[in-house]
N, C-alpha and C. Protein backbone atom coordinates (compact mmCIF):
# COMPACT_ATOMS: atom_id res chain seq x y z
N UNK A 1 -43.40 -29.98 187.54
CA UNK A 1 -42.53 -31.16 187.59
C UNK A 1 -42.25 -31.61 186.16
N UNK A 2 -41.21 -32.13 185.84
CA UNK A 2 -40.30 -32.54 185.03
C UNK A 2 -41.43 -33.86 184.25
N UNK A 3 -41.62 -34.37 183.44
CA UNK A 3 -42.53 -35.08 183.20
C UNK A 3 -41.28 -36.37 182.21
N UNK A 4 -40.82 -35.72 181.97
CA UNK A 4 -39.13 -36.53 181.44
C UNK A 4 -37.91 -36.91 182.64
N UNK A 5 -37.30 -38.07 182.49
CA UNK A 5 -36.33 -38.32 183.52
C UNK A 5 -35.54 -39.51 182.58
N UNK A 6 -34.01 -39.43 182.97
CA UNK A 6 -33.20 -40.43 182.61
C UNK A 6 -33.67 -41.28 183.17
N UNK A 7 -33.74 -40.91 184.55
CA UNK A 7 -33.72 -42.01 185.79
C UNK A 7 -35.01 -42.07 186.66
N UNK A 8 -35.80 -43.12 186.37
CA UNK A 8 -37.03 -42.86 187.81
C UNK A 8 -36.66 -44.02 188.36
N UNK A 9 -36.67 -43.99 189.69
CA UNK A 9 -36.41 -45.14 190.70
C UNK A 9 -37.48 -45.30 191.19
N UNK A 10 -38.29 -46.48 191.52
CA UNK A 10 -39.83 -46.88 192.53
C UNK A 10 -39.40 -47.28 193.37
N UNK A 11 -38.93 -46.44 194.78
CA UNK A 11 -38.48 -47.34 195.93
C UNK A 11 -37.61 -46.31 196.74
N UNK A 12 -37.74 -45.61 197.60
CA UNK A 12 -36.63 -45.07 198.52
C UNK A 12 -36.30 -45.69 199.83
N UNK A 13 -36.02 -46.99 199.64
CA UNK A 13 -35.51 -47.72 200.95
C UNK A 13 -33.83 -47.63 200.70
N UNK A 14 -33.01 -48.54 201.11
CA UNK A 14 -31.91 -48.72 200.91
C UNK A 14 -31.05 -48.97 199.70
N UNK A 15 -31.97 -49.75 199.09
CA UNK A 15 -31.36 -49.69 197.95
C UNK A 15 -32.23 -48.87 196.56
N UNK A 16 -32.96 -48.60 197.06
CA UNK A 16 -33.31 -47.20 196.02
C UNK A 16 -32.88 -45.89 196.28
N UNK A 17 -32.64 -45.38 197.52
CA UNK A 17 -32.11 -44.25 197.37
C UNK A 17 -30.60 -44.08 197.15
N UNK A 18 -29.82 -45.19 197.38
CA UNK A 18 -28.31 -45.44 197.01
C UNK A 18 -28.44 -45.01 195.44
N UNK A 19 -29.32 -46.19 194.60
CA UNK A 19 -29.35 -45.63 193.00
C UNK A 19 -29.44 -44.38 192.32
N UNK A 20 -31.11 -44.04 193.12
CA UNK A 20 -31.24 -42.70 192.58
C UNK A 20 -29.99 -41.88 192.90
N UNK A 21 -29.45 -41.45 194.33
CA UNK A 21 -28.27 -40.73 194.44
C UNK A 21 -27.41 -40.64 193.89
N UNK A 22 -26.86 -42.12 193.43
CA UNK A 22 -25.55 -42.24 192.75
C UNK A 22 -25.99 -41.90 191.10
N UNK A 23 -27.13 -41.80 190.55
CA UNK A 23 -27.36 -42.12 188.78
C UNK A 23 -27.39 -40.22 189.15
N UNK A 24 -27.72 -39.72 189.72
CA UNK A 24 -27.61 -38.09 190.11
C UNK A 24 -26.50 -37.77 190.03
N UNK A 25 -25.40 -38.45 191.10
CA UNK A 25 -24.09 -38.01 190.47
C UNK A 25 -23.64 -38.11 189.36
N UNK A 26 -23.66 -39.14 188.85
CA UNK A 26 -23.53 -39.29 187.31
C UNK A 26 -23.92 -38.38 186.22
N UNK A 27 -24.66 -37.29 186.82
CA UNK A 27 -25.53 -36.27 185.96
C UNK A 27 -26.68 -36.87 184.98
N UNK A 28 -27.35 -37.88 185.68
CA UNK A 28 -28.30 -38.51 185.12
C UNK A 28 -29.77 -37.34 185.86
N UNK A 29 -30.67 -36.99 185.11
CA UNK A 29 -31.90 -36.06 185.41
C UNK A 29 -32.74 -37.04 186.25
N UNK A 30 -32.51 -37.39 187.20
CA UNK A 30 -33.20 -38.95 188.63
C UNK A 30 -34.75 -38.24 189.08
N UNK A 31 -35.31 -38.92 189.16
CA UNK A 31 -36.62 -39.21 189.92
C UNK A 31 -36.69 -40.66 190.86
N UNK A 32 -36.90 -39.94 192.16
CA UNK A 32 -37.25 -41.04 192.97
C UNK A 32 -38.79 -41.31 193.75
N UNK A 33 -39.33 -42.20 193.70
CA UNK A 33 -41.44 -42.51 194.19
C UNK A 33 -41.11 -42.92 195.34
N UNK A 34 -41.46 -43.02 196.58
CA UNK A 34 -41.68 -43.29 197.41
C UNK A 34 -42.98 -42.93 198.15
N UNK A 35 -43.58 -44.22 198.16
CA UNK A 35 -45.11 -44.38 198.79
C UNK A 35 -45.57 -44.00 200.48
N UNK A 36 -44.01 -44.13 201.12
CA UNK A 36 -44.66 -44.68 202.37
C UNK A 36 -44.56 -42.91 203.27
N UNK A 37 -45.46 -43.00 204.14
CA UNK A 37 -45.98 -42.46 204.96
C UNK A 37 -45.12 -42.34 206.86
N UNK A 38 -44.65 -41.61 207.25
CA UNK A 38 -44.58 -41.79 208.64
C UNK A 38 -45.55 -41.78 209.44
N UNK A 39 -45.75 -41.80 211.08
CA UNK A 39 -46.49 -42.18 211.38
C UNK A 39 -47.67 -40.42 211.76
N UNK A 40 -46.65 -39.59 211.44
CA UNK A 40 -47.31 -37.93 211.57
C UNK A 40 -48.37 -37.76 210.15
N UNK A 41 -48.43 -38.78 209.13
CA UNK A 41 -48.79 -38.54 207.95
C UNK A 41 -48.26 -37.66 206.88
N UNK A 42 -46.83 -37.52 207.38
CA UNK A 42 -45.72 -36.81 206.12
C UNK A 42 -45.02 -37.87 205.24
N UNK A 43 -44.66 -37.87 203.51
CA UNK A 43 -43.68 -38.35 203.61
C UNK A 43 -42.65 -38.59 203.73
N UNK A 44 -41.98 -39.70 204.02
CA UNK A 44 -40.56 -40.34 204.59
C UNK A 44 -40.00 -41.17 203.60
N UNK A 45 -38.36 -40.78 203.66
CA UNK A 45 -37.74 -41.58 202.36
C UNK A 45 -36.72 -43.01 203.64
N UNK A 46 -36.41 -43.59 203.18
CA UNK A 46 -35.80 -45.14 204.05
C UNK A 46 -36.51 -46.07 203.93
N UNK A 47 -37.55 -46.20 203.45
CA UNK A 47 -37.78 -47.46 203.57
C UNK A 47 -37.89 -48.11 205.06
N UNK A 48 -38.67 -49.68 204.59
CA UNK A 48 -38.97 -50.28 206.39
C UNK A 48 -37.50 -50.26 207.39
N UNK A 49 -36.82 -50.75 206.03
CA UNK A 49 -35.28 -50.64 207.22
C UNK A 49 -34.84 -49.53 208.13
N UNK A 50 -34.93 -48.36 207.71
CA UNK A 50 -34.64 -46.90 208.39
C UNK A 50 -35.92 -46.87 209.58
N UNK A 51 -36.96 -46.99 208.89
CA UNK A 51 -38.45 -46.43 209.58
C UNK A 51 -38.86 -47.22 210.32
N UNK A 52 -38.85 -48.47 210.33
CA UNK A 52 -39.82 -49.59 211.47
C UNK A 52 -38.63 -50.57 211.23
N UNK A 53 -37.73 -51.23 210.59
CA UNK A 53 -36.83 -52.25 210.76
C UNK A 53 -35.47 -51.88 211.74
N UNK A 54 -34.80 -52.29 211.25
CA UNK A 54 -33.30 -52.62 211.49
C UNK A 54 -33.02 -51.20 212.04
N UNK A 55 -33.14 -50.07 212.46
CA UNK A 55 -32.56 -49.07 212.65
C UNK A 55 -32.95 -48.63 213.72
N UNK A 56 -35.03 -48.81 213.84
CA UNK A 56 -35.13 -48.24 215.33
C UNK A 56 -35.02 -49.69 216.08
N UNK A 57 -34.84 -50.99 215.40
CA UNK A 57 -34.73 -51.70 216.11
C UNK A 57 -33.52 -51.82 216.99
N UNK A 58 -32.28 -51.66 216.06
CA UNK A 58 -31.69 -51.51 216.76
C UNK A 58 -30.78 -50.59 217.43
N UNK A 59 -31.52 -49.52 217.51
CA UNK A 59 -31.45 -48.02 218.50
C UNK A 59 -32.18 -48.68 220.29
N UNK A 60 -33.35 -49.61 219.81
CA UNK A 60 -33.73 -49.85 220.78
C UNK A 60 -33.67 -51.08 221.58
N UNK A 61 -32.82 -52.00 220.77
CA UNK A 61 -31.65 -52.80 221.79
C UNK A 61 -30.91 -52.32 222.36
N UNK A 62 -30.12 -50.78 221.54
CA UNK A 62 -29.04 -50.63 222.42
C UNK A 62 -28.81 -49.71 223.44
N UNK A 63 -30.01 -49.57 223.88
CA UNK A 63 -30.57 -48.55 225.20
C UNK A 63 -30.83 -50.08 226.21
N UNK A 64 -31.63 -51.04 225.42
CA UNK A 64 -32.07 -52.49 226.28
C UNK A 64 -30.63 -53.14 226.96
N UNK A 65 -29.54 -52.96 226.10
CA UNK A 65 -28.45 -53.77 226.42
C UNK A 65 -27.39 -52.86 227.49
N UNK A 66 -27.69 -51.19 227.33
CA UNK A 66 -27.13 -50.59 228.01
C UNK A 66 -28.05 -50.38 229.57
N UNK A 67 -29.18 -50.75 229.49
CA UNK A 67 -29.76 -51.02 230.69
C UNK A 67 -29.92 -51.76 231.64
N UNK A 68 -29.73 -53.52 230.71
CA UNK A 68 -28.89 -54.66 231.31
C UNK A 68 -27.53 -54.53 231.95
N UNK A 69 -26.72 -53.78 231.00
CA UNK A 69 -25.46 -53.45 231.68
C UNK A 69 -25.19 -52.90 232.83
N UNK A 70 -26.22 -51.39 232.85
CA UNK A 70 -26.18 -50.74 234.16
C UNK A 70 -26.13 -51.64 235.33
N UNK A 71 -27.61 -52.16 234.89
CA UNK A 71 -28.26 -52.76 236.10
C UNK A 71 -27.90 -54.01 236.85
N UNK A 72 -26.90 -54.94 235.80
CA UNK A 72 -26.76 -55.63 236.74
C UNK A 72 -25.30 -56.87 236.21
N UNK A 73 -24.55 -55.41 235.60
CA UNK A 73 -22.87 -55.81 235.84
C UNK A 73 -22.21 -54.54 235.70
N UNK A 74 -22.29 -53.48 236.09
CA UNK A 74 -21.18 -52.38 236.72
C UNK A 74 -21.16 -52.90 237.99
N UNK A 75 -21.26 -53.08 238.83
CA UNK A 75 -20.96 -53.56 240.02
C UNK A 75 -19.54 -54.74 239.91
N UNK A 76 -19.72 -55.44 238.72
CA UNK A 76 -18.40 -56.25 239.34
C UNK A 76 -17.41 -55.29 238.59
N UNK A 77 -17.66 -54.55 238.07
CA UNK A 77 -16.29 -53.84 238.07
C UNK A 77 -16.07 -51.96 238.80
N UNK A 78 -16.75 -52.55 239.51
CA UNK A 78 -16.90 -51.19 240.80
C UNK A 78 -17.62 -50.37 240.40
N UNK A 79 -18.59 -49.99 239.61
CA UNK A 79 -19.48 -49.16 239.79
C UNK A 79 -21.12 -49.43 240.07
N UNK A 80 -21.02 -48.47 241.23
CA UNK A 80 -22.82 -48.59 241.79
C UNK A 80 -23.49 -48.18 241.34
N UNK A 81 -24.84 -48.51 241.25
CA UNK A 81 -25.60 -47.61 240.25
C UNK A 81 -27.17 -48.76 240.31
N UNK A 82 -27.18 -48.20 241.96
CA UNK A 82 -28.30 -49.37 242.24
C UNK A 82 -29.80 -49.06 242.00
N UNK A 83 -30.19 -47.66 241.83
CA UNK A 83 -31.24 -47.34 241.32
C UNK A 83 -31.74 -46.80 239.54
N UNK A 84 -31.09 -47.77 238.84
CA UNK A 84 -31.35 -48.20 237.19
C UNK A 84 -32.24 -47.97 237.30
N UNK A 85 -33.65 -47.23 236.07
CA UNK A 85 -34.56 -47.28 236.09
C UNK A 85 -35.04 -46.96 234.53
N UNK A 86 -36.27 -47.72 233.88
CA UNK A 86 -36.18 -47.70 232.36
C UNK A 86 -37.12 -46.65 232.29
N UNK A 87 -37.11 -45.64 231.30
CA UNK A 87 -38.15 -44.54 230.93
C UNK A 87 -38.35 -45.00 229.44
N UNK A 88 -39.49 -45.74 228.96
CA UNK A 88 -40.01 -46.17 227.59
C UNK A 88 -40.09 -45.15 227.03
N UNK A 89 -40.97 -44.07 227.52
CA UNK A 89 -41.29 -43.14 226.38
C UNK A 89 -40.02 -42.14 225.88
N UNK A 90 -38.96 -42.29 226.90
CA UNK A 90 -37.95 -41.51 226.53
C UNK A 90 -37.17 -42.42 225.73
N UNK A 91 -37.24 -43.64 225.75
CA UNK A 91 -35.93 -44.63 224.95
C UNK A 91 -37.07 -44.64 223.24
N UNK A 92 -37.96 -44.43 223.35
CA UNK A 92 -39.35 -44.30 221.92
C UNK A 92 -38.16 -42.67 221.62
N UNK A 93 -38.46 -41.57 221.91
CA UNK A 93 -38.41 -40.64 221.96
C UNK A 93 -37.28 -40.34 221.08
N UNK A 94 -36.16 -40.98 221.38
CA UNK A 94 -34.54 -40.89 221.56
C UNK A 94 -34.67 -41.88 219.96
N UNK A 95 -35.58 -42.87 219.78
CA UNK A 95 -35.41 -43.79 218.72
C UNK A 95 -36.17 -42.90 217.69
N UNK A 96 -36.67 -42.50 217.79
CA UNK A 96 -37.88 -41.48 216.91
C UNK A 96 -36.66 -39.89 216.15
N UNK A 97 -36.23 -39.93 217.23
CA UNK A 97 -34.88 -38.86 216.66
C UNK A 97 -34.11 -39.21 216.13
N UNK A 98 -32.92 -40.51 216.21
CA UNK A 98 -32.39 -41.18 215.32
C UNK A 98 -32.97 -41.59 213.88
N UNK A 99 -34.64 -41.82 213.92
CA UNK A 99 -34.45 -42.29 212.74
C UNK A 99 -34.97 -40.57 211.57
N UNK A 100 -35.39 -39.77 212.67
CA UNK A 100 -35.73 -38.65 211.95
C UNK A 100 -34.49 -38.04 211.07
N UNK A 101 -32.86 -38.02 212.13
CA UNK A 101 -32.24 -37.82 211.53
C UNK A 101 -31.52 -38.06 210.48
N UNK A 102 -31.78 -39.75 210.54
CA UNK A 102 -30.87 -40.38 209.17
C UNK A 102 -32.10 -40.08 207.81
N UNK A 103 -33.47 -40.01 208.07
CA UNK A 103 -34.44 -39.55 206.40
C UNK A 103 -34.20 -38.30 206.79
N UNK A 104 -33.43 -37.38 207.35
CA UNK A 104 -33.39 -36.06 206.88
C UNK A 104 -31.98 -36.28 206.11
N UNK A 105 -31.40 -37.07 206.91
CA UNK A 105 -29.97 -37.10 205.81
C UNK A 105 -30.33 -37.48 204.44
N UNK A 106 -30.79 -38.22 204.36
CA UNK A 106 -31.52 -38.49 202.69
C UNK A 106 -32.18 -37.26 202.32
N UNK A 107 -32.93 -36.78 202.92
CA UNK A 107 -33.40 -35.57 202.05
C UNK A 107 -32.36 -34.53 201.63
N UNK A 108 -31.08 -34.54 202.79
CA UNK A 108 -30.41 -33.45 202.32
C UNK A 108 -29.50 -34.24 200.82
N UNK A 109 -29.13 -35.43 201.26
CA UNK A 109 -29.01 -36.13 199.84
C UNK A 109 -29.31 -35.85 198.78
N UNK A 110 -30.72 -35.99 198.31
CA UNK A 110 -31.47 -35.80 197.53
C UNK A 110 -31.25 -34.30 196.76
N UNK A 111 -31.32 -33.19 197.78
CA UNK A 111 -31.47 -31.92 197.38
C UNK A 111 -29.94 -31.60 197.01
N UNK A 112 -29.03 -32.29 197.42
CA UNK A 112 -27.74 -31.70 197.08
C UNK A 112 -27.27 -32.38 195.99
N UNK A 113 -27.68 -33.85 195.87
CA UNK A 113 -27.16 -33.84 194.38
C UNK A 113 -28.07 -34.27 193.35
N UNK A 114 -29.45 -33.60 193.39
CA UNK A 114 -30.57 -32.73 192.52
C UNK A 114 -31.71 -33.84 192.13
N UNK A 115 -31.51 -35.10 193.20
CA UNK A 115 -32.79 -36.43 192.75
C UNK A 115 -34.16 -35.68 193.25
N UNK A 116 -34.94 -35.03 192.48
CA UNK A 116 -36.48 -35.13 192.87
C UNK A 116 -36.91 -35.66 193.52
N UNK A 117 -37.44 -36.36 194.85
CA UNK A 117 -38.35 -36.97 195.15
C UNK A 117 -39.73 -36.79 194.64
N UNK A 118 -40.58 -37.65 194.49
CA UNK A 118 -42.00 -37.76 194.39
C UNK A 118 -42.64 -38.62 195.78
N UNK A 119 -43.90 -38.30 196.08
CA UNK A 119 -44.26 -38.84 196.93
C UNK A 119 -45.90 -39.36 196.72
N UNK A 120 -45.54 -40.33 196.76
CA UNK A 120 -47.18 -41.43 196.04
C UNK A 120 -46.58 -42.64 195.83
N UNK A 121 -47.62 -43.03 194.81
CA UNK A 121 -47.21 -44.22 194.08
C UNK A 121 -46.89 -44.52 192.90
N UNK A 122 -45.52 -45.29 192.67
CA UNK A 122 -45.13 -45.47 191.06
C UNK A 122 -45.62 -46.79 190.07
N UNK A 123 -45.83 -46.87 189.44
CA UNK A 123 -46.06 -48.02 188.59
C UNK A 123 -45.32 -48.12 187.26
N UNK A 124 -44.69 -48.99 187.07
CA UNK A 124 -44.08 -49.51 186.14
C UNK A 124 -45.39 -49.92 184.47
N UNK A 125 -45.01 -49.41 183.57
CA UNK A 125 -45.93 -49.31 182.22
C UNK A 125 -45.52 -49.70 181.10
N UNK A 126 -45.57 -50.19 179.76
CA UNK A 126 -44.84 -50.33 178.59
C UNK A 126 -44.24 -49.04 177.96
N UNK A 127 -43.46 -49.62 177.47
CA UNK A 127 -42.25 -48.29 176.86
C UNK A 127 -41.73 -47.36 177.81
N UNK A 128 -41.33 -48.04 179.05
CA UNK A 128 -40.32 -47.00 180.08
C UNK A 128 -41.27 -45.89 180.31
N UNK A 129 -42.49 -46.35 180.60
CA UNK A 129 -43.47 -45.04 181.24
C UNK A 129 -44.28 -45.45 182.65
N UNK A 130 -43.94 -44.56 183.48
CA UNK A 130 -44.12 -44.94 184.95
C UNK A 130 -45.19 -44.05 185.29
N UNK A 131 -46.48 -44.70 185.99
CA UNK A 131 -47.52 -44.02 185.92
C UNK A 131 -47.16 -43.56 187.40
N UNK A 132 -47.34 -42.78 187.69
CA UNK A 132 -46.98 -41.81 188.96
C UNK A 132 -48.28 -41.36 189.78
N UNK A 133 -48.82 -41.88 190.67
CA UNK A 133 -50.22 -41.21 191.80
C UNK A 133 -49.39 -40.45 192.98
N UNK A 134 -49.56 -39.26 193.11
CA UNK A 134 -49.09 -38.63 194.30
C UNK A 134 -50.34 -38.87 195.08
N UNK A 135 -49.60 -38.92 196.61
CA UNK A 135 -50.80 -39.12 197.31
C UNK A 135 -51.55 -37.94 197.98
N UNK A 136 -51.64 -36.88 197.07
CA UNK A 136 -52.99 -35.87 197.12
C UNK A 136 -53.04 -35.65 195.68
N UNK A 137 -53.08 -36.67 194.85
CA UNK A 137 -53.94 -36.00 193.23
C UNK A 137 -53.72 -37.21 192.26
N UNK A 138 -53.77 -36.86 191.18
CA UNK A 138 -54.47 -37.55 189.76
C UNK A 138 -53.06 -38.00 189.25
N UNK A 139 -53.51 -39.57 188.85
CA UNK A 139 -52.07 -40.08 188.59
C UNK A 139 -51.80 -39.32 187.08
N UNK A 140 -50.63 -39.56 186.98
CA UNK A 140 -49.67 -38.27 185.66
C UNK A 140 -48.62 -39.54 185.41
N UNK A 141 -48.22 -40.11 183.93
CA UNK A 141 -47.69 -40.37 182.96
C UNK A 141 -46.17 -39.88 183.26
N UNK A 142 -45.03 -40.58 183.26
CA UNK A 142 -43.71 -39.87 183.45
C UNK A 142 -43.07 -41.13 182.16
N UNK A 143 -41.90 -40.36 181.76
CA UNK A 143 -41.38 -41.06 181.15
C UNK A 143 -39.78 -41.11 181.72
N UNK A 144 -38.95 -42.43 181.27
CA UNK A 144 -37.96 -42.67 181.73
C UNK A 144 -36.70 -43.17 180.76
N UNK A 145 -35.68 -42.66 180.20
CA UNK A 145 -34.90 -43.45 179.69
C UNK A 145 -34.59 -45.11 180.44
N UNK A 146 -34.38 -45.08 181.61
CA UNK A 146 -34.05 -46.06 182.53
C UNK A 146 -34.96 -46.30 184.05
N UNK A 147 -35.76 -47.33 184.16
CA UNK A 147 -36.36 -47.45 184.99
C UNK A 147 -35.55 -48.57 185.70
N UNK A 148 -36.01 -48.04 187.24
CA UNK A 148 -35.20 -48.59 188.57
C UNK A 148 -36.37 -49.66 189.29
N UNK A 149 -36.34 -50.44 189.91
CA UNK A 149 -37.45 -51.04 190.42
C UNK A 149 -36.52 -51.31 191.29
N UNK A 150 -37.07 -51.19 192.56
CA UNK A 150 -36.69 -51.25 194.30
C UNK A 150 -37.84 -51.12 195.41
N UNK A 151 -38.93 -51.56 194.91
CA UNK A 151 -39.52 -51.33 195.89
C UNK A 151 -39.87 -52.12 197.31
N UNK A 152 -38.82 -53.12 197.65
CA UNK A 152 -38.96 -53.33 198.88
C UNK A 152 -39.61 -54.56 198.61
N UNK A 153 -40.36 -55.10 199.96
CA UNK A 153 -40.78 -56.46 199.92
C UNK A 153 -42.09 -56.35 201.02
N UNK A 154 -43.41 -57.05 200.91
CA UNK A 154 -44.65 -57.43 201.80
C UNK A 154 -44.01 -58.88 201.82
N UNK A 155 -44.82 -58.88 203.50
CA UNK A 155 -44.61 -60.90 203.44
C UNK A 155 -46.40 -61.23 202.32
N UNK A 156 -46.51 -62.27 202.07
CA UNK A 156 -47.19 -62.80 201.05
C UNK A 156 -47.54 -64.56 201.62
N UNK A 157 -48.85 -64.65 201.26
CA UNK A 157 -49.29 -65.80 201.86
C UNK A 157 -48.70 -66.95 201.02
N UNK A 158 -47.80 -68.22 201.51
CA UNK A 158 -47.61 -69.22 200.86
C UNK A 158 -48.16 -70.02 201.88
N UNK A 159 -49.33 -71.14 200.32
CA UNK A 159 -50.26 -71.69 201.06
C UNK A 159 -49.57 -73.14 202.02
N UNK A 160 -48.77 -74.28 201.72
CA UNK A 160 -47.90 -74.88 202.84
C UNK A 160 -47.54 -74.00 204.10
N UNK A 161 -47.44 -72.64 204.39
CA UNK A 161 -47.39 -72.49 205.59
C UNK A 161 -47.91 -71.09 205.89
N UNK A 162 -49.27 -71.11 206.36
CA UNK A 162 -50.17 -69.99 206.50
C UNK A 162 -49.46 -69.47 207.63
N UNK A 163 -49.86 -67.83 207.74
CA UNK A 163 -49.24 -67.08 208.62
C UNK A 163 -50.75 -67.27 209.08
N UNK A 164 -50.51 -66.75 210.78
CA UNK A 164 -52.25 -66.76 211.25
C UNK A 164 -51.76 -66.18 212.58
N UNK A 165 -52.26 -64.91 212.86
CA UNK A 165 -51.29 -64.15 213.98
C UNK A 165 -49.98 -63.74 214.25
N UNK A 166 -49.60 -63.38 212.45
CA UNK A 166 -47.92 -63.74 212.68
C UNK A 166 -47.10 -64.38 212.85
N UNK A 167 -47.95 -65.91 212.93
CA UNK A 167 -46.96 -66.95 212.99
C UNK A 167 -47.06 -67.95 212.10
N UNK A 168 -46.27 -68.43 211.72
CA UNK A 168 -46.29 -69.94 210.92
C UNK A 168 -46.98 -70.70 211.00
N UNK A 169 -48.20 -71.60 211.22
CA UNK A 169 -48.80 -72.63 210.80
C UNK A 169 -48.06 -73.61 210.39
N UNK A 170 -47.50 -74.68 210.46
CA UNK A 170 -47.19 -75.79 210.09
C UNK A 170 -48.06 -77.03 209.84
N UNK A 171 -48.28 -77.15 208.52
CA UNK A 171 -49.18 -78.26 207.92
C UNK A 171 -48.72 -79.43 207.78
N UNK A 172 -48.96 -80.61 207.88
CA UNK A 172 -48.43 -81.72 207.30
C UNK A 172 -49.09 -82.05 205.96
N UNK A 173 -48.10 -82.61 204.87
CA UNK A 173 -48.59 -82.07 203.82
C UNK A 173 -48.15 -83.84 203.00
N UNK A 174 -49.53 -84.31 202.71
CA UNK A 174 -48.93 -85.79 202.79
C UNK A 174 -49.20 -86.57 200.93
């Protein structure tokens, strides 16, 4: 591996893999880190949005809303269809393929217009040097003309309103 890069990006969600891709076209030499893990223990480039947000979420409304529909308004516009019936593991199944396909589209991304992926963890260092841990070995020193920072977002405890089961806490605060 390349131990030099114009471009290292820390982040392959949405808006890190847009960068890295596009600073690639540009004929910029791109590196992209991405930490996260699927649930097979391979890595996966998208970010929460592709992988657990907005994508299988809503793959899996729109099996929910087409099941509402079946079940109980084709009838006013003439069609029967009185034995609707939901199969979970197949509507999981069907969502699990959608999102496989859109991080393979990123990978083919990646390989076609020449961004490296790395897979670990990146850290940001003085003088545009990004300490790099893959997650099977010994972190390694990269250097960067231009460093990208994208790595997404954790929720984070703010003490006025503790999370406690996922939910809000509301304090009065006098």
């Amino acid at each position: 591996m390349s131990e030099n890069y114009d471009v290292i990006v820390i982040g392959a969600g949405p808006a890190g893999y847009e960068a890295a891709i596009r600073c690639a076209q540009l004929g910029l030499n791109t590196a992209c880190i991405e930490k996260s893990l699927g649930k097979d223990g391979a890595p996966i480039l998208g970010g929460t949005c592709l992988n657990w947000g907005c994508i299988p979420s809503k793959t899996l409304l729109d099996a929910s809303h087409k099941y509402v529909e079946a079940s109980q308004h084709f009838a006013d516009i003439g069609i029967n269809a009185p034995n609707v019936s939901v199969d979970v593991p197949k509507m999981i199944a069907r969502k699990d393929e959608v999102v496989k396909g859109l991080t393979g589209g990123i990978n083919g991304l990646f390989s076609g217009n020449g961004v490296k992926a790395l897979y670990g963890s990146g850290k940001l260092m003085a003088n545009r040097q990004v300490a790099f841990t893959p997650h099977d070995g010994e972190e390694q020193m990269l250097q960067a003309e231009h460093v990208i920072l994208a790595p997404g977002s954790v929720p984070v405890q703010i003490p006025p309103a503790p999370l406690t089961d996922d939910l809000i806490a509301i304090l009065q605060v006098r």
